[in-house]
PDB file of N, CA and C in Angstrom:
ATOM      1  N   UNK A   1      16.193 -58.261 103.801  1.00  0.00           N
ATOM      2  CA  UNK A   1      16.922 -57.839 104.980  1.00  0.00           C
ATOM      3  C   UNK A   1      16.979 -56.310 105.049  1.00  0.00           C
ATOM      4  N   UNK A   2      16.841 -55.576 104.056  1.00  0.00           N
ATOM      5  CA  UNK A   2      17.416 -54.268 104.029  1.00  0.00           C
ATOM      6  C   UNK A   2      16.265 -53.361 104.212  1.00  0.00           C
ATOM      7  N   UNK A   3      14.924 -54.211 103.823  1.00  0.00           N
ATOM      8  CA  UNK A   3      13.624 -53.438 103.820  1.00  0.00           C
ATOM      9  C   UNK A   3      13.165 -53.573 105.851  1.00  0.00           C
ATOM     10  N   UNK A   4      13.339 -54.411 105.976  1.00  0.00           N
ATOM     11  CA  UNK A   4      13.356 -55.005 107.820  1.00  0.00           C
ATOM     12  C   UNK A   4      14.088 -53.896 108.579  1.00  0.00           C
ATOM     13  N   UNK A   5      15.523 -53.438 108.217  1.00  0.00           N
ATOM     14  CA  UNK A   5      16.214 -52.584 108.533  1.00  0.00           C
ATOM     15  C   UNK A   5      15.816 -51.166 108.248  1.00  0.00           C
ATOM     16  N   UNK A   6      15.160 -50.945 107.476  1.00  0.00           N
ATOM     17  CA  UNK A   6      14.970 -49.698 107.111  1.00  0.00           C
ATOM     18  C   UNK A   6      13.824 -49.616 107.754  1.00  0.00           C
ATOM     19  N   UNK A   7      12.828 -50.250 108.115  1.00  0.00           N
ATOM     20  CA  UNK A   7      11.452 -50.417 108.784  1.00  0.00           C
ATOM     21  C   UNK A   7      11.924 -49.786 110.101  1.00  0.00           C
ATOM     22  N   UNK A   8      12.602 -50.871 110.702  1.00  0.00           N
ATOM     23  CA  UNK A   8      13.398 -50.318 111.986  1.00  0.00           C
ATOM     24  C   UNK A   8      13.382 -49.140 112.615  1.00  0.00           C
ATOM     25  N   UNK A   9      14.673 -48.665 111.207  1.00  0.00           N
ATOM     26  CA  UNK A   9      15.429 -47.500 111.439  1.00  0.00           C
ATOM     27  C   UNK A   9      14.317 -46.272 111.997  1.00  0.00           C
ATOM     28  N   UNK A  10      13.122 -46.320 110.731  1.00  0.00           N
ATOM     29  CA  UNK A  10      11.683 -45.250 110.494  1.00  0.00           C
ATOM     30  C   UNK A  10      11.510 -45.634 111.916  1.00  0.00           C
ATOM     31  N   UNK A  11      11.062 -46.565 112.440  1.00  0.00           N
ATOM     32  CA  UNK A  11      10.223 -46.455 113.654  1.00  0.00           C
ATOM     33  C   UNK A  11      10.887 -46.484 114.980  1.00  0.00           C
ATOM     34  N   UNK A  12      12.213 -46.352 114.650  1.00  0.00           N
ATOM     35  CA  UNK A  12      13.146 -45.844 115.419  1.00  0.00           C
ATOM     36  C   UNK A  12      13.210 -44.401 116.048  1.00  0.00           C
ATOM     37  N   UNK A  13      13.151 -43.711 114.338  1.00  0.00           N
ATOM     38  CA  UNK A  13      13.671 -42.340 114.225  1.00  0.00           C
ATOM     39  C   UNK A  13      11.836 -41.595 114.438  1.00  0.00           C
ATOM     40  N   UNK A  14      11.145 -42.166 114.457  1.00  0.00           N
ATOM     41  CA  UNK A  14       9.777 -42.085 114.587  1.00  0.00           C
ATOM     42  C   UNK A  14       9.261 -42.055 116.491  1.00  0.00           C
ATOM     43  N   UNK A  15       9.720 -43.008 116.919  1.00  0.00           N
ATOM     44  CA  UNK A  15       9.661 -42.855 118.224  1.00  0.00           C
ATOM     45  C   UNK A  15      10.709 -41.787 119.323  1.00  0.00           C
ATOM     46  N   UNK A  16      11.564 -41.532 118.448  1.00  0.00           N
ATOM     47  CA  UNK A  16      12.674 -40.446 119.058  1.00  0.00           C
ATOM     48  C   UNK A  16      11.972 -39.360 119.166  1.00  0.00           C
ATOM     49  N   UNK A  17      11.361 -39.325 118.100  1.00  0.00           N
ATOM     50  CA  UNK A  17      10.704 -37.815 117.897  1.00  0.00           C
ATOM     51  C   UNK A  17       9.555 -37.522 118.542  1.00  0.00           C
ATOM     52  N   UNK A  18       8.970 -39.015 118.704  1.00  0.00           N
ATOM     53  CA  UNK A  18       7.969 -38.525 119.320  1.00  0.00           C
ATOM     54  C   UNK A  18       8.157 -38.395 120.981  1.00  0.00           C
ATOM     55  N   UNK A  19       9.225 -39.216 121.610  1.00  0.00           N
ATOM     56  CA  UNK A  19       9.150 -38.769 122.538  1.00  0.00           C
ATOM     57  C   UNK A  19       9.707 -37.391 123.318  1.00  0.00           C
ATOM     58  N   UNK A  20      11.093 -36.955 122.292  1.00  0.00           N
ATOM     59  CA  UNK A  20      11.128 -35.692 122.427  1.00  0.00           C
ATOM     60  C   UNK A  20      10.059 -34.745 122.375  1.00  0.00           C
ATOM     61  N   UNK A  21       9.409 -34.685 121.458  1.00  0.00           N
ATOM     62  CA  UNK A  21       8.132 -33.742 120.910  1.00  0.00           C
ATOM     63  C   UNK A  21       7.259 -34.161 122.572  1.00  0.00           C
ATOM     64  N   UNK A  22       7.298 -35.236 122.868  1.00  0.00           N
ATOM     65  CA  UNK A  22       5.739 -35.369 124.188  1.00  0.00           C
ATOM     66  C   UNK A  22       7.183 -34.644 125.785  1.00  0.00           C
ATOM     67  N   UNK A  23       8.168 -34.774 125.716  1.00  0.00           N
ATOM     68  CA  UNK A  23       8.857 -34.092 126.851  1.00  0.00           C
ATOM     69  C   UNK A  23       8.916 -32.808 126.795  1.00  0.00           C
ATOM     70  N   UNK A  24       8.788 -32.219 125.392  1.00  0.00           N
ATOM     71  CA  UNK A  24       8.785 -31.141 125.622  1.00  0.00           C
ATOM     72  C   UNK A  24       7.238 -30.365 126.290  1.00  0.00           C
ATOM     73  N   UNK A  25       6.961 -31.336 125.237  1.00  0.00           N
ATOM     74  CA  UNK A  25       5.060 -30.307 126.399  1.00  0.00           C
ATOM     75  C   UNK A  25       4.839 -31.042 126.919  1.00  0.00           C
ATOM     76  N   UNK A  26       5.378 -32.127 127.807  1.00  0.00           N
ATOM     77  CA  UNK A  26       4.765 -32.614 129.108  1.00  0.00           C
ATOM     78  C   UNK A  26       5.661 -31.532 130.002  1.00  0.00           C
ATOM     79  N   UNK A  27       7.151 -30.920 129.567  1.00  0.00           N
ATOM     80  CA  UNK A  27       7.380 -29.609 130.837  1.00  0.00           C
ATOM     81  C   UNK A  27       6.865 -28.873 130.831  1.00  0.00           C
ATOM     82  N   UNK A  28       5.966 -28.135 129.566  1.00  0.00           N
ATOM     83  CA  UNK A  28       5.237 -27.420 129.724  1.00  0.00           C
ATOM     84  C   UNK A  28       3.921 -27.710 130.451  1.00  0.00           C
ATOM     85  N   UNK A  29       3.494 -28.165 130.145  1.00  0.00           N
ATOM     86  CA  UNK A  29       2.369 -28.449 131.192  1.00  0.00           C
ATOM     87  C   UNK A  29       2.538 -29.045 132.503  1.00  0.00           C
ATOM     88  N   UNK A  30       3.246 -29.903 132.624  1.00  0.00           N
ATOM     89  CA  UNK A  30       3.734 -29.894 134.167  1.00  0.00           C
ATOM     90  C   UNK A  30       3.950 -28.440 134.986  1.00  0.00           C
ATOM     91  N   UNK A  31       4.688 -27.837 134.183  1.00  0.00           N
ATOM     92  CA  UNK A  31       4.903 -26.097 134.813  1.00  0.00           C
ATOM     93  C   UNK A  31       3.150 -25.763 134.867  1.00  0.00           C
ATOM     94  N   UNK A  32       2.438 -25.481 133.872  1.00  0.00           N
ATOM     95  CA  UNK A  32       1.281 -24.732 134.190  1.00  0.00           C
ATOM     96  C   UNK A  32       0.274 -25.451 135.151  1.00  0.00           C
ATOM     97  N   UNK A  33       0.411 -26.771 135.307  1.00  0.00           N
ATOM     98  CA  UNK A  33      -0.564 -27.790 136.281  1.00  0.00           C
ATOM     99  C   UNK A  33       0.084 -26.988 137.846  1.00  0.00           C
ATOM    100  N   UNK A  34       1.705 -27.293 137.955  1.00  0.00           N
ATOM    101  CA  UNK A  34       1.756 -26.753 138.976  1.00  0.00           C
ATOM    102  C   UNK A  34       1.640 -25.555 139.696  1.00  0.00           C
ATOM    103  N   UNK A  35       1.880 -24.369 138.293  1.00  0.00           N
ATOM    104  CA  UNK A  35       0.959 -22.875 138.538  1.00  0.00           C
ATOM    105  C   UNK A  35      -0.417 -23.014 138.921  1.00  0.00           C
ATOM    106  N   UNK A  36      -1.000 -23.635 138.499  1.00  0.00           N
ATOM    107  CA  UNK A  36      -2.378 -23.559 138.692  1.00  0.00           C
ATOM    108  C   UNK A  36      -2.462 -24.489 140.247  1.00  0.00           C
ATOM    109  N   UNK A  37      -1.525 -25.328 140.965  1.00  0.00           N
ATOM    110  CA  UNK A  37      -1.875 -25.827 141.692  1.00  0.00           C
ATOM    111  C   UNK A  37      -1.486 -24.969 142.903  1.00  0.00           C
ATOM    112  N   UNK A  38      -0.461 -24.123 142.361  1.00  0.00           N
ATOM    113  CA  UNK A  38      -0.092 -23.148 143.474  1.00  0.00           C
ATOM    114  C   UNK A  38      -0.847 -21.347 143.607  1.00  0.00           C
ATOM    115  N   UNK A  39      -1.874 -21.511 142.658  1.00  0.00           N
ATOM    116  CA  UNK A  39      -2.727 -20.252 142.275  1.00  0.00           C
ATOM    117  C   UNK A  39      -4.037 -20.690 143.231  1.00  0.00           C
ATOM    118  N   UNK A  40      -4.194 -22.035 143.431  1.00  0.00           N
ATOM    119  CA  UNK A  40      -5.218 -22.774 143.785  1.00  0.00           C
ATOM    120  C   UNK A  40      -5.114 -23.112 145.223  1.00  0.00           C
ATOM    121  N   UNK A  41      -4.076 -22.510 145.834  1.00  0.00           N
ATOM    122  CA  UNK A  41      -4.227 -23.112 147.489  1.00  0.00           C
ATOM    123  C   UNK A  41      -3.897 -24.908 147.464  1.00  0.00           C
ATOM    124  N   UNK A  42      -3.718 -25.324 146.162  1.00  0.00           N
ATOM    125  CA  UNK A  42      -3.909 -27.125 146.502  1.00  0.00           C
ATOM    126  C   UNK A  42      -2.745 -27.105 146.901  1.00  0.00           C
ATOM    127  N   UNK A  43      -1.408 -26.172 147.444  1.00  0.00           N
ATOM    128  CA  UNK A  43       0.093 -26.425 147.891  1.00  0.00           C
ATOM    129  C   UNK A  43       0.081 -26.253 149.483  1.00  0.00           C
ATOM    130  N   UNK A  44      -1.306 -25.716 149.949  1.00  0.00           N
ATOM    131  CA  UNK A  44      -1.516 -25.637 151.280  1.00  0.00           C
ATOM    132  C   UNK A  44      -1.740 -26.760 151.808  1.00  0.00           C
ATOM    133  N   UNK A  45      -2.137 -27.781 151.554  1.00  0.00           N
ATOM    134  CA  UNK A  45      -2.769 -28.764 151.714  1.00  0.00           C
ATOM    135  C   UNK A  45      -1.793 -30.511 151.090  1.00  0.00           C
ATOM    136  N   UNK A  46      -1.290 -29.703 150.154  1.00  0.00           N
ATOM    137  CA  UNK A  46      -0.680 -31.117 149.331  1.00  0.00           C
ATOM    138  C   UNK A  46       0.843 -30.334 148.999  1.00  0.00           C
ATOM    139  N   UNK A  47       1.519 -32.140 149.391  1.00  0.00           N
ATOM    140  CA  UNK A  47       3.199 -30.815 148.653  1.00  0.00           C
ATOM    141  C   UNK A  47       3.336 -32.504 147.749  1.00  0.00           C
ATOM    142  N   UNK A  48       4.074 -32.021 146.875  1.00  0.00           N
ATOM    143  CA  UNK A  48       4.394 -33.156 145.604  1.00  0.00           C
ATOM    144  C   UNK A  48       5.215 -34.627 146.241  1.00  0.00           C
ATOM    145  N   UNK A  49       5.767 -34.717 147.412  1.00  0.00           N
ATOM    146  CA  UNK A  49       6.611 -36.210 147.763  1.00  0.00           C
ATOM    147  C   UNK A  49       6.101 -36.101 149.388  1.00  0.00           C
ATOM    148  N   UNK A  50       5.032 -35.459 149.905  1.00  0.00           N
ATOM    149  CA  UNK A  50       4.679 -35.638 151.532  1.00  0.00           C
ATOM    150  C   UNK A  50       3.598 -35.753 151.939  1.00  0.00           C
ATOM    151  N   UNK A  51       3.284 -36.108 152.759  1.00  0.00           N
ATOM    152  CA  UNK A  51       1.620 -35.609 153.295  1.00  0.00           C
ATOM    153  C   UNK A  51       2.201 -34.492 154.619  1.00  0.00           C
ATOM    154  N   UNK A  52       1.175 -33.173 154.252  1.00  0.00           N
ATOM    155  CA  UNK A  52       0.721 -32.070 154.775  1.00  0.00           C
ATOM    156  C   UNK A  52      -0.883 -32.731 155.492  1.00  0.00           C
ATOM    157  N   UNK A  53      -1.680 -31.696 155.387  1.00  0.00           N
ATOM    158  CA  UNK A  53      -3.218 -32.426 155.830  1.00  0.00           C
ATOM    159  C   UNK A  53      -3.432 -33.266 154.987  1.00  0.00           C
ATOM    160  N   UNK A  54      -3.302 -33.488 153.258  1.00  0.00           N
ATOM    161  CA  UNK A  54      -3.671 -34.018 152.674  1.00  0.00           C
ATOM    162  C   UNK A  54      -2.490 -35.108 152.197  1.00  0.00           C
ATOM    163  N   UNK A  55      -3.171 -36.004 151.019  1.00  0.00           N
ATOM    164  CA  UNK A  55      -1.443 -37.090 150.652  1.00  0.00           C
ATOM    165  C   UNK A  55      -1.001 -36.300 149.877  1.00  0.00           C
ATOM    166  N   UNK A  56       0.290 -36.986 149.433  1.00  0.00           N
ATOM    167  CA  UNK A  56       1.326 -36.518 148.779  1.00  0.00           C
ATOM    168  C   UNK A  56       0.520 -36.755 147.334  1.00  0.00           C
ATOM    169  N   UNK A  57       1.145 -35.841 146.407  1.00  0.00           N
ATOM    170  CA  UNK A  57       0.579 -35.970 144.882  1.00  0.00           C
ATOM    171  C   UNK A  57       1.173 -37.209 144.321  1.00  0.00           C
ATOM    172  N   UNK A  58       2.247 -37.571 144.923  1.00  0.00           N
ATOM    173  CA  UNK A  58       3.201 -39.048 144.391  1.00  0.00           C
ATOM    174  C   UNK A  58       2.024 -39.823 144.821  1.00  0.00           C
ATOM    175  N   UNK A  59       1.438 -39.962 146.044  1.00  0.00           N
ATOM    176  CA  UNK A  59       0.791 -41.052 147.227  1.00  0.00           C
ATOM    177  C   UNK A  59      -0.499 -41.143 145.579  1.00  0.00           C
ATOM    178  N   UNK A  60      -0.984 -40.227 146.036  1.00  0.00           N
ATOM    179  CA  UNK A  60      -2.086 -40.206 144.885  1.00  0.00           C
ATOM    180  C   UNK A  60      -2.021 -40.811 143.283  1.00  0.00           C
ATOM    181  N   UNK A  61      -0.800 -40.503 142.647  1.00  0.00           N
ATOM    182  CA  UNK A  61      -0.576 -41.036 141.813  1.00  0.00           C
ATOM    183  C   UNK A  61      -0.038 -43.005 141.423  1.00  0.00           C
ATOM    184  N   UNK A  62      -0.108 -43.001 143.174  1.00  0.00           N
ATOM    185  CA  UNK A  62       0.864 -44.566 143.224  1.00  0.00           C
ATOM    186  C   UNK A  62      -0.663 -45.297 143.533  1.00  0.00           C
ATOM    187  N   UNK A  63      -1.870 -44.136 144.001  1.00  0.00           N
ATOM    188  CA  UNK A  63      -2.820 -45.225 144.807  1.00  0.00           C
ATOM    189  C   UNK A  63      -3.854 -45.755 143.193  1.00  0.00           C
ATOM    190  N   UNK A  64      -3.741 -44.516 142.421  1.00  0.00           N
ATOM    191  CA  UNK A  64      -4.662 -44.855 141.414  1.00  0.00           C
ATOM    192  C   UNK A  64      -3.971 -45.072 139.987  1.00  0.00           C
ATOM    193  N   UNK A  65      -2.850 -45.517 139.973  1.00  0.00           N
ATOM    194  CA  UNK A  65      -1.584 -45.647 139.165  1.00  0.00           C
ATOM    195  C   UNK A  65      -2.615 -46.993 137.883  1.00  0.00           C
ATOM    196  N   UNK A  66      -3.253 -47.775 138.343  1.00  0.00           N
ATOM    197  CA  UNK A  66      -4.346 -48.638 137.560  1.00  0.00           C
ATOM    198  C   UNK A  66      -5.517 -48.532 137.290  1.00  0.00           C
ATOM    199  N   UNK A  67      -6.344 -47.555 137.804  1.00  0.00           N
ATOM    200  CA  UNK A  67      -7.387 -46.740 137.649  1.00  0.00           C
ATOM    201  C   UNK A  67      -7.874 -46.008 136.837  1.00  0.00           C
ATOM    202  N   UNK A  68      -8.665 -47.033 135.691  1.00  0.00           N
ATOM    203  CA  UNK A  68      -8.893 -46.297 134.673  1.00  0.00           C
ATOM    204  C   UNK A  68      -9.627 -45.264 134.827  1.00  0.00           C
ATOM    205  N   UNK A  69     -10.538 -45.215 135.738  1.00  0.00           N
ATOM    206  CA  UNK A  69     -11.373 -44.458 136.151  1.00  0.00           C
ATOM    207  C   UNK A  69     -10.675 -42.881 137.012  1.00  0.00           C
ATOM    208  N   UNK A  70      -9.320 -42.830 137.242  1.00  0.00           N
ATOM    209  CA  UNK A  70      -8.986 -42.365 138.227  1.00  0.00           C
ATOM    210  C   UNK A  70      -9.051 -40.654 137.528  1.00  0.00           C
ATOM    211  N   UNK A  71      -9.136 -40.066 136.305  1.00  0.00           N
ATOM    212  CA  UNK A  71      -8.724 -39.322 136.013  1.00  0.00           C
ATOM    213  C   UNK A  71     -10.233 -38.429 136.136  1.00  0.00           C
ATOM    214  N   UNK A  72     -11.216 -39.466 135.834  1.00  0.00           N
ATOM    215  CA  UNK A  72     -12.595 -38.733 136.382  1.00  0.00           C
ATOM    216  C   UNK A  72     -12.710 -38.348 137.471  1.00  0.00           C
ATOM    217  N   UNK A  73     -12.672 -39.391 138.135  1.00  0.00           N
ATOM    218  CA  UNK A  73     -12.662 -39.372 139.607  1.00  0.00           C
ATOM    219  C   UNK A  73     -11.949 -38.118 140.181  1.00  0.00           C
ATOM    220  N   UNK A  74     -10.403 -38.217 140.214  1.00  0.00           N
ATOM    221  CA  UNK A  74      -9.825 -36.901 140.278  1.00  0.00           C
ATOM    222  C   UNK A  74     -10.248 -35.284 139.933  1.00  0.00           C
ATOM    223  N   UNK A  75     -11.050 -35.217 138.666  1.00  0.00           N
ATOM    224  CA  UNK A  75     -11.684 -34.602 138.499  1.00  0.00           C
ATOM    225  C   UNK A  75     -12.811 -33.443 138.898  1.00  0.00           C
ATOM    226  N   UNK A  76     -13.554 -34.738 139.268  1.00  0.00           N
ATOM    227  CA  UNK A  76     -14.578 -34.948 140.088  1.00  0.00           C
ATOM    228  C   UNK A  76     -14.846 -33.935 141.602  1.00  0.00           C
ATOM    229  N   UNK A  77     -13.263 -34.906 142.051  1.00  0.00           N
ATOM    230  CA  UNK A  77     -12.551 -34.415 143.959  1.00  0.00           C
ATOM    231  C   UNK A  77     -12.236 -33.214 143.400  1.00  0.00           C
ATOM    232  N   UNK A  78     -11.244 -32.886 143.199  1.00  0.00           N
ATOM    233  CA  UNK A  78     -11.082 -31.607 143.177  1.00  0.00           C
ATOM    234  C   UNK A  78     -12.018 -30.713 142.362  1.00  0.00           C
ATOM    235  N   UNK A  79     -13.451 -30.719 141.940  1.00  0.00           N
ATOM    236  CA  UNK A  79     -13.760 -29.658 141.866  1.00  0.00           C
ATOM    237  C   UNK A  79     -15.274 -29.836 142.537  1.00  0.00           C
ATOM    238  N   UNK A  80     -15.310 -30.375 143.037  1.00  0.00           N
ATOM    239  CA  UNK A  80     -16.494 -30.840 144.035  1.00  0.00           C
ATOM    240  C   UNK A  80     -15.912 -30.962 145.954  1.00  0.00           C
ATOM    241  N   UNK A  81     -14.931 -31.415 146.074  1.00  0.00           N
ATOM    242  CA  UNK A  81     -14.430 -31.230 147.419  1.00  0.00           C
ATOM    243  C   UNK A  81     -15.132 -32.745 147.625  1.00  0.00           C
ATOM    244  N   UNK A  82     -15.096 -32.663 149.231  1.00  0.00           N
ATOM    245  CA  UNK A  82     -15.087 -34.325 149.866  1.00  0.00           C
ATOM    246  C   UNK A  82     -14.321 -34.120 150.588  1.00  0.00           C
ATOM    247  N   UNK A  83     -14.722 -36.038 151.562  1.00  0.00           N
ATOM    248  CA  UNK A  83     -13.849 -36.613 151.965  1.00  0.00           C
ATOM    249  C   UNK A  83     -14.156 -38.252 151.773  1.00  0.00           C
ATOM    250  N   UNK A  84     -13.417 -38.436 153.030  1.00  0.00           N
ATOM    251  CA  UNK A  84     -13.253 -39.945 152.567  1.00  0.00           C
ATOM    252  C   UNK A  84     -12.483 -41.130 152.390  1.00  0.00           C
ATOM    253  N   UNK A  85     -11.349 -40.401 150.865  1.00  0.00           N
ATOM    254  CA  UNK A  85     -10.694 -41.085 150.132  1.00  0.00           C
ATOM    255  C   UNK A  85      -9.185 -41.091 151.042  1.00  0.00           C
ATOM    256  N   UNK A  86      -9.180 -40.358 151.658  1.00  0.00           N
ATOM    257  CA  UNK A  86      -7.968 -40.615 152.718  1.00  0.00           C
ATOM    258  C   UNK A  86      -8.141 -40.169 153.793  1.00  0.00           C
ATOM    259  N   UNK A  87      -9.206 -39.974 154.392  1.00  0.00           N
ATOM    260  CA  UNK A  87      -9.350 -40.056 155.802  1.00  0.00           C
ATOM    261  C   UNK A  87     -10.691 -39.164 156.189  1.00  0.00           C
ATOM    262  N   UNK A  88     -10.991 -38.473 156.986  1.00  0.00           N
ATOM    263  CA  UNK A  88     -11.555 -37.675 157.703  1.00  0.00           C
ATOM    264  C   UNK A  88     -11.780 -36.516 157.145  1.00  0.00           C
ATOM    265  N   UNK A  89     -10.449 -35.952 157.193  1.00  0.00           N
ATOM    266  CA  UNK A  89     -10.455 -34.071 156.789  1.00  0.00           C
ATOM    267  C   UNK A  89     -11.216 -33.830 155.215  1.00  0.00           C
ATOM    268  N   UNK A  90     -11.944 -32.984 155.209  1.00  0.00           N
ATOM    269  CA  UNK A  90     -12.195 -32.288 153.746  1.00  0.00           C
ATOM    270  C   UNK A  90     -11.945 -31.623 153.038  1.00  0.00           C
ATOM    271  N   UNK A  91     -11.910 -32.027 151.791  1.00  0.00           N
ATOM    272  CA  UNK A  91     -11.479 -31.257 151.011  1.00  0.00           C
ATOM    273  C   UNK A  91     -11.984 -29.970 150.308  1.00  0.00           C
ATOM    274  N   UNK A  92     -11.713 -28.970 150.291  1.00  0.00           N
ATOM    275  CA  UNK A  92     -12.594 -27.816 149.756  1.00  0.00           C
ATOM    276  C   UNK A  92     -12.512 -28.152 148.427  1.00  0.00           C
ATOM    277  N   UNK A  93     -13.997 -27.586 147.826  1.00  0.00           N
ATOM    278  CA  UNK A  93     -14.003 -27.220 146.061  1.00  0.00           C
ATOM    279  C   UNK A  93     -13.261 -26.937 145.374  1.00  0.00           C
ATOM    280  N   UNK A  94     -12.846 -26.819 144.436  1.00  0.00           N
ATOM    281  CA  UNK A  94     -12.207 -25.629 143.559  1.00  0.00           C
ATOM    282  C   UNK A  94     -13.101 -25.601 142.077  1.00  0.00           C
ATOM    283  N   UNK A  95     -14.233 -24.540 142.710  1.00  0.00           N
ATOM    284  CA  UNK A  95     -15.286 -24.533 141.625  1.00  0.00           C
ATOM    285  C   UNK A  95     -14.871 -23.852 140.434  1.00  0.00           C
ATOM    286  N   UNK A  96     -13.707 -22.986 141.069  1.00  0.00           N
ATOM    287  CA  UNK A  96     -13.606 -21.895 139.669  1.00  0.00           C
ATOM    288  C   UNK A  96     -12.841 -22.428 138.564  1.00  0.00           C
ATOM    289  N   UNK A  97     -12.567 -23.821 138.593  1.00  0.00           N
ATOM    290  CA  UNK A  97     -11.294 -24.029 137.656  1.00  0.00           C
ATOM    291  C   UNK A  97     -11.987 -24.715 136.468  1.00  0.00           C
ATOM    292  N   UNK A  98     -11.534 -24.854 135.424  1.00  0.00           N
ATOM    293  CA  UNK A  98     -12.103 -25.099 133.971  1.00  0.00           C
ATOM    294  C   UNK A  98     -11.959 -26.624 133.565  1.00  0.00           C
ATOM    295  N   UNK A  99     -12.370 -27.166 133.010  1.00  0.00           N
ATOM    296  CA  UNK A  99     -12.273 -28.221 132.826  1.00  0.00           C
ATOM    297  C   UNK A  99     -11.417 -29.086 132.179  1.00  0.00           C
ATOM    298  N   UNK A 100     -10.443 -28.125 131.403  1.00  0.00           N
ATOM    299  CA  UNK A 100      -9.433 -27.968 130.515  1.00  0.00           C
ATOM    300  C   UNK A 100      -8.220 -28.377 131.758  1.00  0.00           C
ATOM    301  N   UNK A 101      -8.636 -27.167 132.715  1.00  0.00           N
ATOM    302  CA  UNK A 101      -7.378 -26.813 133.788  1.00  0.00           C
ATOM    303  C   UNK A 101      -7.782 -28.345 134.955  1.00  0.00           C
ATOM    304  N   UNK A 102      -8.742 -28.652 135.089  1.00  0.00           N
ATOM    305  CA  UNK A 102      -8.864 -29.915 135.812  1.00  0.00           C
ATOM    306  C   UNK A 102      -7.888 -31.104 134.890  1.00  0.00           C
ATOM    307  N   UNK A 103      -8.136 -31.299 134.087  1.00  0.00           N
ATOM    308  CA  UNK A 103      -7.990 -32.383 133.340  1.00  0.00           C
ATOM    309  C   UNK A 103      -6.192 -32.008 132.822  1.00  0.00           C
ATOM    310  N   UNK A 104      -5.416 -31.033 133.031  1.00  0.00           N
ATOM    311  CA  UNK A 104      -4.058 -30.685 133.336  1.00  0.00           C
ATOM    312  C   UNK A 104      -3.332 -31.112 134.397  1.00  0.00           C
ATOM    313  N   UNK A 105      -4.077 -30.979 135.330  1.00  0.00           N
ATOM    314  CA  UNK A 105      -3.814 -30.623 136.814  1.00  0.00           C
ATOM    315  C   UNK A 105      -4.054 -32.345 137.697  1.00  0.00           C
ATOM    316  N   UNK A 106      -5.097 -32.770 137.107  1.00  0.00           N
ATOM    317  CA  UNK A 106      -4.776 -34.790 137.206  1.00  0.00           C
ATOM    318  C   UNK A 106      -3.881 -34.976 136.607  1.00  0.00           C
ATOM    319  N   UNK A 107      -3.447 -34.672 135.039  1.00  0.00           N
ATOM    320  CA  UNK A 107      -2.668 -35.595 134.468  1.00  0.00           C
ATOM    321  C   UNK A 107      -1.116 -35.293 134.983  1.00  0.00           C
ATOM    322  N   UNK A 108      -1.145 -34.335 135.629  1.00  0.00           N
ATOM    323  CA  UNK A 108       0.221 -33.790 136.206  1.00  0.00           C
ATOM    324  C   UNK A 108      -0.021 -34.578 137.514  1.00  0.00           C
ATOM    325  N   UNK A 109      -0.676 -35.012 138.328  1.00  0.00           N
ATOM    326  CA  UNK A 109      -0.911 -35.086 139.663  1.00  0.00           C
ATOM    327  C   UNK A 109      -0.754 -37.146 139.040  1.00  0.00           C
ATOM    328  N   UNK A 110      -1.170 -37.336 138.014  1.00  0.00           N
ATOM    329  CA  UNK A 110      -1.213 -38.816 137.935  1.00  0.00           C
ATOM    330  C   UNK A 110      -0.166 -39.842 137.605  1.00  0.00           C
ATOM    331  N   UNK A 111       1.093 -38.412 136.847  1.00  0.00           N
ATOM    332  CA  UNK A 111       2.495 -38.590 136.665  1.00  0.00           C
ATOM    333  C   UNK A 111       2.856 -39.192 137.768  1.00  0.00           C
ATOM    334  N   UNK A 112       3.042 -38.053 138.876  1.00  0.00           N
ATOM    335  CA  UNK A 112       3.710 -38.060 139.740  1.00  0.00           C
ATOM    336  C   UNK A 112       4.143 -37.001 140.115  1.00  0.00           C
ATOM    337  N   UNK A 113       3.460 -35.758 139.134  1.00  0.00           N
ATOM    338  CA  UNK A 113       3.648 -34.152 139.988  1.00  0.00           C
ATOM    339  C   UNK A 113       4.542 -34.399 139.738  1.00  0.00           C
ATOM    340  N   UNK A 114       5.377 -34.154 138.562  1.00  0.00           N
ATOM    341  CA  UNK A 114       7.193 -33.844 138.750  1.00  0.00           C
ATOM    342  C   UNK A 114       7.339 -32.509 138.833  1.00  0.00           C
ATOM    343  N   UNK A 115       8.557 -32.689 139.832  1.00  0.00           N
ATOM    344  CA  UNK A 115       9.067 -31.215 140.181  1.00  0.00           C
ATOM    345  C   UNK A 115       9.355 -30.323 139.228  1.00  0.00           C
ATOM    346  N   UNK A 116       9.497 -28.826 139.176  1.00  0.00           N
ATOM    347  CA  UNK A 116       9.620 -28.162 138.439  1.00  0.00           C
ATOM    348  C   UNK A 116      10.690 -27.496 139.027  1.00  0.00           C
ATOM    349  N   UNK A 117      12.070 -26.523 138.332  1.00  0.00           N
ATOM    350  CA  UNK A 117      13.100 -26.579 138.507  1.00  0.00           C
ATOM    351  C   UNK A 117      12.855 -24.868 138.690  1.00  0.00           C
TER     352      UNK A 117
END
């Protein structure tokens, strides 16, 4: 009984930590996804809970929320441009951004773009 309990406790005190430890740099990077999304013109076009010309970063995150594929894909759109995927209008490139900074900038956009304070 006491070894069961103590198992527990570890993977208790094991998951605390880890999810503190992943909130803390998921604000950090949430902050720099959204610097970079607002360095990037993508706030002209997209605001985090609306559609502007483009969807909302929530809309986006709810459409490919099962999509294993979605983070390529995302990828992909924003640094290649298109259309298509929601209508008509196109999307410009964003050739200059790194692949590092793509792959930030989905996983913030696949959250749900949380706001930054």
């Amino acid at each position: 009984m006491f070894q069961k309990y103590a198992r527990v406790k570890i993977v208790f005190i094991f998951t605390a930590l880890f999810f503190f430890a992943t909130k803390a740099h998921s604000n950090s990077d949430d902050q720099k996804a959204f610097t970079l999304a607002k360095q990037n013109a993508c706030l002209g076009c997209h605001a985090v809970d609306k559609k502007i010309v483009g969807p909302s970063f929530q809309s986006v995150a709810k459409k490919y929320q099962h999509d294993q594929n979605a983070p390529t894909f995302l990828k992909n759109k924003i640094a290649k441009g298109g259309s298509g995927s929601w209508g008509v209008v196109p999307m410009p490139a964003n050739t200059k951004l790194s692949d590092a900074d793509l792959s930030l900038m989905v996983g913030w956009i696949l959250r749900g773009a949380p706001k930054q304070n």
